[in-house]
C-alpha atoms as a PDB file:
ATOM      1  CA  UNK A   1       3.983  25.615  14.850  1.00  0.00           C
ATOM      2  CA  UNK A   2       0.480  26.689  13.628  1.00  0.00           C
ATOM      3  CA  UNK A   3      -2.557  24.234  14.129  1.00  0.00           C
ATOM      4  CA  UNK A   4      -3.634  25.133  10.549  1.00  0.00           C
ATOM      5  CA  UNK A   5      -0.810  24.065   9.063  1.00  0.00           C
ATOM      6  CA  UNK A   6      -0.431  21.440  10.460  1.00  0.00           C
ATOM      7  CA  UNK A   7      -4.068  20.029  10.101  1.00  0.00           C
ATOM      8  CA  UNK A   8      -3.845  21.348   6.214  1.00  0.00           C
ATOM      9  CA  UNK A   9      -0.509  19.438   5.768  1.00  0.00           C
ATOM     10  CA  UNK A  10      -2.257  16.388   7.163  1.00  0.00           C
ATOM     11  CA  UNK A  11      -4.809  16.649   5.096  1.00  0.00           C
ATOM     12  CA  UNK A  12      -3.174  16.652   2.041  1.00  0.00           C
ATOM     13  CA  UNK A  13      -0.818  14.130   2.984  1.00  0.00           C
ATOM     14  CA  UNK A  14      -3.830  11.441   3.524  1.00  0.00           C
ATOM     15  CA  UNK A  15      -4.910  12.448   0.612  1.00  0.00           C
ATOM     16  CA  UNK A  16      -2.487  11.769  -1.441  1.00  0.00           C
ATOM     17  CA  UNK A  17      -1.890   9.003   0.655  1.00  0.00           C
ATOM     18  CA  UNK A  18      -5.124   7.779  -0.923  1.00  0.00           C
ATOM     19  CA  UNK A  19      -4.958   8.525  -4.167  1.00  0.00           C
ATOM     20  CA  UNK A  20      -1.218   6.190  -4.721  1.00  0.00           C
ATOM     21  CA  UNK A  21      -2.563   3.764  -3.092  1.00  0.00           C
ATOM     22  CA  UNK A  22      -5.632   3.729  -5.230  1.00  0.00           C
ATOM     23  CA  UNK A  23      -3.578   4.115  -8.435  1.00  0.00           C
ATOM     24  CA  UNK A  24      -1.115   1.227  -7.141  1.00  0.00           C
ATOM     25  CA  UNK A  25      -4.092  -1.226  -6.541  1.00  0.00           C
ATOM     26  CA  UNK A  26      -4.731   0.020 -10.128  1.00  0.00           C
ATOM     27  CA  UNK A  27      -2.166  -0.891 -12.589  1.00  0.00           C
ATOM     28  CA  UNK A  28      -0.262  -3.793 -13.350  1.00  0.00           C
ATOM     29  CA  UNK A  29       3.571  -2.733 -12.451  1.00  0.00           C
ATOM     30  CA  UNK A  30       3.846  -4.534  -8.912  1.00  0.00           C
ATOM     31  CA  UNK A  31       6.718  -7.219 -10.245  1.00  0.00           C
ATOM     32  CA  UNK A  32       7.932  -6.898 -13.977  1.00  0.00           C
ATOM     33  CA  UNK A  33      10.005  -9.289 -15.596  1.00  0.00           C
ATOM     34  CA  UNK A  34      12.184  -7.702 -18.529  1.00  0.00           C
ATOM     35  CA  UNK A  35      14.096 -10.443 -21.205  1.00  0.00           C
ATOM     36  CA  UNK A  36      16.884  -9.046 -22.549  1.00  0.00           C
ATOM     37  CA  UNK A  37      17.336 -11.901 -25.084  1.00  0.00           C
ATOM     38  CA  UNK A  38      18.271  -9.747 -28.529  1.00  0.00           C
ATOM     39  CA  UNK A  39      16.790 -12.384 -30.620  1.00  0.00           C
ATOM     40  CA  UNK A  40      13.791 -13.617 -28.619  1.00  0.00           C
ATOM     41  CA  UNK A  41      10.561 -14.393 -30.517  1.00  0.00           C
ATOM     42  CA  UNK A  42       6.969 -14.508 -29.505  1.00  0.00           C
ATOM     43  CA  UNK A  43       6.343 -17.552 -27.441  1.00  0.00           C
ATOM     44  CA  UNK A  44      10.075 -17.524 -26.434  1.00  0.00           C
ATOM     45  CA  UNK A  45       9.546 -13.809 -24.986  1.00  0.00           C
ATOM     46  CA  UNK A  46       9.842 -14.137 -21.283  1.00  0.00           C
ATOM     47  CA  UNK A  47       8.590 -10.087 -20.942  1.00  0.00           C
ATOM     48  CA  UNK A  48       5.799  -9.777 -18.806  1.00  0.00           C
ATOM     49  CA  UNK A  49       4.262  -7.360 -15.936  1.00  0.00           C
ATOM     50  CA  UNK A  50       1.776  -8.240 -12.820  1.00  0.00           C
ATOM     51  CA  UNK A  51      -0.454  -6.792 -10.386  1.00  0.00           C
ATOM     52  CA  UNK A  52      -2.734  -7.329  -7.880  1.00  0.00           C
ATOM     53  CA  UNK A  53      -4.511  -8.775 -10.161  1.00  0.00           C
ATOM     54  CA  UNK A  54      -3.576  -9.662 -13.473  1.00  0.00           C
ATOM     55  CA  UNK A  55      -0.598 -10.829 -15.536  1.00  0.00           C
ATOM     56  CA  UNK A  56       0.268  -9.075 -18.777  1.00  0.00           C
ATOM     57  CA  UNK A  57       2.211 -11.057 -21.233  1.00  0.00           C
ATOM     58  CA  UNK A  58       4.011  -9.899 -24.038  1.00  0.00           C
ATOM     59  CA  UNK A  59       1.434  -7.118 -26.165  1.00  0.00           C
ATOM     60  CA  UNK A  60      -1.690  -8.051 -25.461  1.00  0.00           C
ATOM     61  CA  UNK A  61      -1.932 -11.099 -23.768  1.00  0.00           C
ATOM     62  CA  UNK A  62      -2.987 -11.033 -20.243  1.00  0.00           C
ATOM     63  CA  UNK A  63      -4.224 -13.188 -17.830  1.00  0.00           C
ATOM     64  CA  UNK A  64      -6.316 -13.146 -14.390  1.00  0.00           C
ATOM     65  CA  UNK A  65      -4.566 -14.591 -11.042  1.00  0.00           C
ATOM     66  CA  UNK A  66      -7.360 -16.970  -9.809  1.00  0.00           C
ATOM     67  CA  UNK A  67      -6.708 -16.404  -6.590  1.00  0.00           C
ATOM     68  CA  UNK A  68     -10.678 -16.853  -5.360  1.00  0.00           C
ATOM     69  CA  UNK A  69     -11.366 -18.992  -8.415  1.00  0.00           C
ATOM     70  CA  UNK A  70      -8.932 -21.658  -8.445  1.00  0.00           C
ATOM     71  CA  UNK A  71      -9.565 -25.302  -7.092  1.00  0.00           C
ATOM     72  CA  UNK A  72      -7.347 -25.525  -4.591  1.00  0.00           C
ATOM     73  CA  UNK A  73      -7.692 -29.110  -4.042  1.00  0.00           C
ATOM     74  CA  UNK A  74      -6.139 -30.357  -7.060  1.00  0.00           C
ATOM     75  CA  UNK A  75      -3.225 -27.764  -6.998  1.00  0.00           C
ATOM     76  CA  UNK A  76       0.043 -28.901  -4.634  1.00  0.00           C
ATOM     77  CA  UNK A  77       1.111 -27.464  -1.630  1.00  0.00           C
ATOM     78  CA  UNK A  78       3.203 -24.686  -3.009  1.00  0.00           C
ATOM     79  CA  UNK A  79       0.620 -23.481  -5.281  1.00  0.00           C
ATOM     80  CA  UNK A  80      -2.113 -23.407  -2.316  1.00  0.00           C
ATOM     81  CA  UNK A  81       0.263 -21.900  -0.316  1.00  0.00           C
ATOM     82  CA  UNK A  82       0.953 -19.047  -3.376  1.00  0.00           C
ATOM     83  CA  UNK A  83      -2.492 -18.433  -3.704  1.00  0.00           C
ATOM     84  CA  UNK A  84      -3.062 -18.433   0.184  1.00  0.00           C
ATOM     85  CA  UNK A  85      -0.512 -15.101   0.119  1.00  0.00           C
ATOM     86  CA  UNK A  86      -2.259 -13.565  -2.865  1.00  0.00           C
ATOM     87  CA  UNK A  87      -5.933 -13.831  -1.544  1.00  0.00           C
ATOM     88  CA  UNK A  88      -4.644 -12.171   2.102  1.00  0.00           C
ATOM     89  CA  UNK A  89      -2.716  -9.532  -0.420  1.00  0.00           C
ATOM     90  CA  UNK A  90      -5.623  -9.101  -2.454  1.00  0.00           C
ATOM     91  CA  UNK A  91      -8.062  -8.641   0.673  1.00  0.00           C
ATOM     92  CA  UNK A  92      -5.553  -6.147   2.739  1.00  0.00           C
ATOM     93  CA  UNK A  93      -4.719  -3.347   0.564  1.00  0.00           C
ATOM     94  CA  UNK A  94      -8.296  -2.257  -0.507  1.00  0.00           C
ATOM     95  CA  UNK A  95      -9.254  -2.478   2.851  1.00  0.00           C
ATOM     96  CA  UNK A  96      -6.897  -0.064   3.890  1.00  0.00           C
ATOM     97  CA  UNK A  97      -7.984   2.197   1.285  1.00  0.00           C
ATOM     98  CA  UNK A  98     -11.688   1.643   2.013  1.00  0.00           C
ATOM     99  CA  UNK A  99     -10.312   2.669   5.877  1.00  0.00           C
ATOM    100  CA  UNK A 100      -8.321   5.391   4.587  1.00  0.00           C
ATOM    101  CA  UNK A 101     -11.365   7.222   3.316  1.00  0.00           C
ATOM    102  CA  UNK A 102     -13.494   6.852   6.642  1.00  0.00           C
ATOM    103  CA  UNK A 103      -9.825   8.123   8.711  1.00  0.00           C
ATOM    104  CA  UNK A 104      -9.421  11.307   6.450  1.00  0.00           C
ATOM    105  CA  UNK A 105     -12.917  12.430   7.440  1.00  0.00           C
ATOM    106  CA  UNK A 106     -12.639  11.541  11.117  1.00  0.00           C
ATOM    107  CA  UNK A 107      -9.379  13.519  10.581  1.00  0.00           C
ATOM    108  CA  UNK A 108     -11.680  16.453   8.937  1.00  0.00           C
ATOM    109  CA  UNK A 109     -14.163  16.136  11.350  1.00  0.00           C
ATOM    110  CA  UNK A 110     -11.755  16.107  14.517  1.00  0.00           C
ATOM    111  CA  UNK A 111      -9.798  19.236  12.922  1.00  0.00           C
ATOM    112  CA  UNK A 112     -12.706  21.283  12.698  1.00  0.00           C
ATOM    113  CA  UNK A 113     -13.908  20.527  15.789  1.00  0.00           C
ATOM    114  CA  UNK A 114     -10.371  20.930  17.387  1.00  0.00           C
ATOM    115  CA  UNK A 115     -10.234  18.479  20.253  1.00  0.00           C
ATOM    116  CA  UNK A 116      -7.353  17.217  21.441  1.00  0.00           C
ATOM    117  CA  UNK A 117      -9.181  13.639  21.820  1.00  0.00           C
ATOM    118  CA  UNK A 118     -10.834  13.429  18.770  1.00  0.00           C
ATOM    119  CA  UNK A 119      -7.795  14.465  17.231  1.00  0.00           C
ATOM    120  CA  UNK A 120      -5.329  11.730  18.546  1.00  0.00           C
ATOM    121  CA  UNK A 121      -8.377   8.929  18.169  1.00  0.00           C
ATOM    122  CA  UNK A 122      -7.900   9.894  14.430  1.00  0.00           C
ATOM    123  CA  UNK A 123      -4.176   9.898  14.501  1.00  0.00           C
ATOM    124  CA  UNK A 124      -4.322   6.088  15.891  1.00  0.00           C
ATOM    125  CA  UNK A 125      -6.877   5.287  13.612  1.00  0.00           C
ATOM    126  CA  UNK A 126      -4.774   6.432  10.425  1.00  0.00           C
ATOM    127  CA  UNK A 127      -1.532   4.817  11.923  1.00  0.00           C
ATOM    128  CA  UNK A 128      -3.617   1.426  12.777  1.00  0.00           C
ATOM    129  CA  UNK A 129      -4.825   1.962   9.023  1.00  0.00           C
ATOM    130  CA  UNK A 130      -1.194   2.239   8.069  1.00  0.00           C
ATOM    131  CA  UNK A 131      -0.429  -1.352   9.444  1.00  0.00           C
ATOM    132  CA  UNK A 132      -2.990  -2.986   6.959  1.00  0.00           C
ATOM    133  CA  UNK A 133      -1.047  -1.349   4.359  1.00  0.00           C
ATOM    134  CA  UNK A 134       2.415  -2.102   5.371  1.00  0.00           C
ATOM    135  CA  UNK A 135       1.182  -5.793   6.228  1.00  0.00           C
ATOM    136  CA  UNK A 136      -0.148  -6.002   2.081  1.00  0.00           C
ATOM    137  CA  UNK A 137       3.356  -5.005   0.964  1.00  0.00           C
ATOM    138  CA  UNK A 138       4.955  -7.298   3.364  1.00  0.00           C
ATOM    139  CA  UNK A 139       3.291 -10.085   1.920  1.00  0.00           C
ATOM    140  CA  UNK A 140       3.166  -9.370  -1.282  1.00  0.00           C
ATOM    141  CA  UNK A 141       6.871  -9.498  -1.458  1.00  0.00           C
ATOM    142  CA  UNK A 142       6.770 -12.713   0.104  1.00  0.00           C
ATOM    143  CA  UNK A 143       4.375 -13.808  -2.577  1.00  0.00           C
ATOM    144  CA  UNK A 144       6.304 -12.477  -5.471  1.00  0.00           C
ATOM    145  CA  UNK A 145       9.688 -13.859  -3.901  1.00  0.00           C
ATOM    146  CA  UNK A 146       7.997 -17.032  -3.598  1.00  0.00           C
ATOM    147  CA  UNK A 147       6.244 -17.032  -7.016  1.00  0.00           C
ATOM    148  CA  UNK A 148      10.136 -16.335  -8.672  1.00  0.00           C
ATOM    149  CA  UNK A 149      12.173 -18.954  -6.651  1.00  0.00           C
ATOM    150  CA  UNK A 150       9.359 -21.541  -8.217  1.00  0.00           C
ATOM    151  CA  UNK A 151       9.620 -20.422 -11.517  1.00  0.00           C
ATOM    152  CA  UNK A 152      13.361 -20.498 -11.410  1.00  0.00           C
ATOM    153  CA  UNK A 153      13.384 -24.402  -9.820  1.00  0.00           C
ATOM    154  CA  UNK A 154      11.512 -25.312 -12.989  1.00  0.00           C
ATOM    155  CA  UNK A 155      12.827 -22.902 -15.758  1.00  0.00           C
ATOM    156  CA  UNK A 156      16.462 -23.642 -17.553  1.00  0.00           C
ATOM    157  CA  UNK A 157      19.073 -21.774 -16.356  1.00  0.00           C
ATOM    158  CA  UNK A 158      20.116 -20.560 -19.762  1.00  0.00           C
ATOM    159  CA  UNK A 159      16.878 -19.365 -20.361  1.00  0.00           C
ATOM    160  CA  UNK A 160      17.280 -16.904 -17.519  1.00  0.00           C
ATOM    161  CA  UNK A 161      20.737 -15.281 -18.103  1.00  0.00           C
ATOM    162  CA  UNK A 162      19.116 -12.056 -20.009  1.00  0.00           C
ATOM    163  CA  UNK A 163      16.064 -11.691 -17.836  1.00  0.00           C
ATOM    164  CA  UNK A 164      16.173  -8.883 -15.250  1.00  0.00           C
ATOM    165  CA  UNK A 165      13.337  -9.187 -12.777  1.00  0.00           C
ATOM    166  CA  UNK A 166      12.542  -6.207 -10.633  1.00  0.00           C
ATOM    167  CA  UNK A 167       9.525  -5.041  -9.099  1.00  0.00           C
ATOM    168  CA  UNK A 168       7.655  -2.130 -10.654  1.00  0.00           C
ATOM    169  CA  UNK A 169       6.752   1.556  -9.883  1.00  0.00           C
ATOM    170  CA  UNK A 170       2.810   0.697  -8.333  1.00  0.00           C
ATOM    171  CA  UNK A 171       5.219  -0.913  -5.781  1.00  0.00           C
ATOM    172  CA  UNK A 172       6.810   1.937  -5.310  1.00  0.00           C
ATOM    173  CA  UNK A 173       3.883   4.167  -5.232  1.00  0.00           C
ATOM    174  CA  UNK A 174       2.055   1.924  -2.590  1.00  0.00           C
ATOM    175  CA  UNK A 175       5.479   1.970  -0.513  1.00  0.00           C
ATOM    176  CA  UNK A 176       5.383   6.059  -0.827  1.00  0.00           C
ATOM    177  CA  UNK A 177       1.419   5.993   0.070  1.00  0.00           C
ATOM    178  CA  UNK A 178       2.017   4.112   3.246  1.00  0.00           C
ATOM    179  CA  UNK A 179       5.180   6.393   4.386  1.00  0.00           C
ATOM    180  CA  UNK A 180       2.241   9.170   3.849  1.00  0.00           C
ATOM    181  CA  UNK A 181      -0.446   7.754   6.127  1.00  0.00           C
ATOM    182  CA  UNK A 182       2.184   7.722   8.571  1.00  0.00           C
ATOM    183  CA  UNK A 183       3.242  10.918   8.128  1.00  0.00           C
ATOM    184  CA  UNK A 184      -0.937  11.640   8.381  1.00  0.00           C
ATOM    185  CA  UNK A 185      -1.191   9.667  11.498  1.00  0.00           C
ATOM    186  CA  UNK A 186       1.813  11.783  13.040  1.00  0.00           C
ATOM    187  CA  UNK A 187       0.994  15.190  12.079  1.00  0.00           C
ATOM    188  CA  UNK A 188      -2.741  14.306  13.177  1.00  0.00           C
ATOM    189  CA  UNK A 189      -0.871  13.654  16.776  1.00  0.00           C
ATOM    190  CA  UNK A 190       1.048  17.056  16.321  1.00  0.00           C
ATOM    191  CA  UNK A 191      -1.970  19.060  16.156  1.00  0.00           C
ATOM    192  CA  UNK A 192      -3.606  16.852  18.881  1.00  0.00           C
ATOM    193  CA  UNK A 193      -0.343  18.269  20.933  1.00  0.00           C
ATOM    194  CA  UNK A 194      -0.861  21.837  19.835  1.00  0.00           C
ATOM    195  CA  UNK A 195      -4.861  22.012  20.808  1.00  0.00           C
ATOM    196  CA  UNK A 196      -3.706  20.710  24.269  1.00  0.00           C
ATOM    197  CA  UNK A 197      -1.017  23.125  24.846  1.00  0.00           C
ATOM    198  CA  UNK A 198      -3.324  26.025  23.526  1.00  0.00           C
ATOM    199  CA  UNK A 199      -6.321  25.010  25.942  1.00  0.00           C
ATOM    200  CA  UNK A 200      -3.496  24.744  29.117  1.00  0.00           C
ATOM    201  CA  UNK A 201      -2.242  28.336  27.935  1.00  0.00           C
ATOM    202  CA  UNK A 202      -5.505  29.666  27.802  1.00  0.00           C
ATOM    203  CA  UNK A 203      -6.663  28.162  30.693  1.00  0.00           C
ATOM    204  CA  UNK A 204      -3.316  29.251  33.034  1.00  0.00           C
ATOM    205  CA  UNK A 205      -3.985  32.920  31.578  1.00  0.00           C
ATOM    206  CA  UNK A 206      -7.695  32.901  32.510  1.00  0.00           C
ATOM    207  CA  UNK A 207      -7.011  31.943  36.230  1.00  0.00           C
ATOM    208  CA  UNK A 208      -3.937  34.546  36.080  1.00  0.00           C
ATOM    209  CA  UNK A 209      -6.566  36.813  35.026  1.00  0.00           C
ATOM    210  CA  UNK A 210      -8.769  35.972  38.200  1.00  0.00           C
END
């Protein structure tokens, strides 16, 4: 297989990598809660979508998780515990994008310069950057899962039949940016593989020139 290639693919890969996970932290489509009810009516509307960040209910009503603002003290246990998830949610996934930026130009840099070391330092550096990022999404499923079986103890049953709750496409996108920053980190350890073999080959046909 080529080095270029290789090196190109991986360089497009952590970019894009990037840029999902960037428009995931984005938007407001992580968990989206869809009511079905044919003859539901403004308050009664149970619609709503959520980020990272923010809920949006109904239109245009929307409303900002406090997960840094809250008083925690006067909230009970599972609330604390709620907001404990969202703040290490909140916290992970930019800084694995603020990593992923610094590991696609050690991956430039170490590509260019073409050494086998510098290339698989960069590979482990993008694949430790891909645990931040799969840690996140781990718990933000927790949260959300969480979040839903408390809202359920406390909402009427009835009131639920015609609600579908899913999660949303940023989900999605984040899921598809971490597969990529794997797929970075391994192709990063290809070309590592290729520079090596090329410097043994050269190096056996120099001394067979001898």
């Amino acid at each position: 297989m080529r080095y270029g290639l290789v090196v190109l693919t991986a360089g497009f890969t952590g970019l894009l990598s990037f840029s999902l996970l960037a428009v995931a932290i984005g938007t407001d489509y992580w968990y989206i809660i869809d009511d079905n009810t044919a003859d539901h009516t403004g308050p009664g509307d149970l619609s709503s979508h959520s980020g990272l960040w923010r809920i949006i209910e109904g239109a245009n009503s929307s409303s900002v998780i406090p997960s840094f603002t809250a008083n925690l003290s006067s909230l009970p246990p599972s609330d604390r515990h709620l907001l404990g998830l969202h703040r290490v949610v909140v916290i992970m996934l930019p800084l694995s994008l603020v990593l992923l930026v610094f590991g696609w130009i050690f991956g430039l840099v170490s590509s260019l310069a073409g050494s086998p070391n510098l290339l698989a330092g960069s590979a482990s550096y993008v694949l430790f950057c891909s645990l931040f990022t799969l840690t996140g999404l781990c718990i933000y499923i927790k949260y959300s899962n969480q979040a839903m079986e408390d809202f359920k103890r406390i909402a009427p049953p009835e009131s639920l039949v015609d609600v579908d709750m899913s999660y949303g496409w940023s989900l999605a996108a984040a899921w598809v940016s971490y597969s990529l920053e794997v797929t970075t980190g391994l192709l990063l350890m290809l070309a590592a593989r290729i520079t090596q073999m090329k410097g043994h080959y050269e190096s056996g046909v120099a001394i067979a020139m001898l």
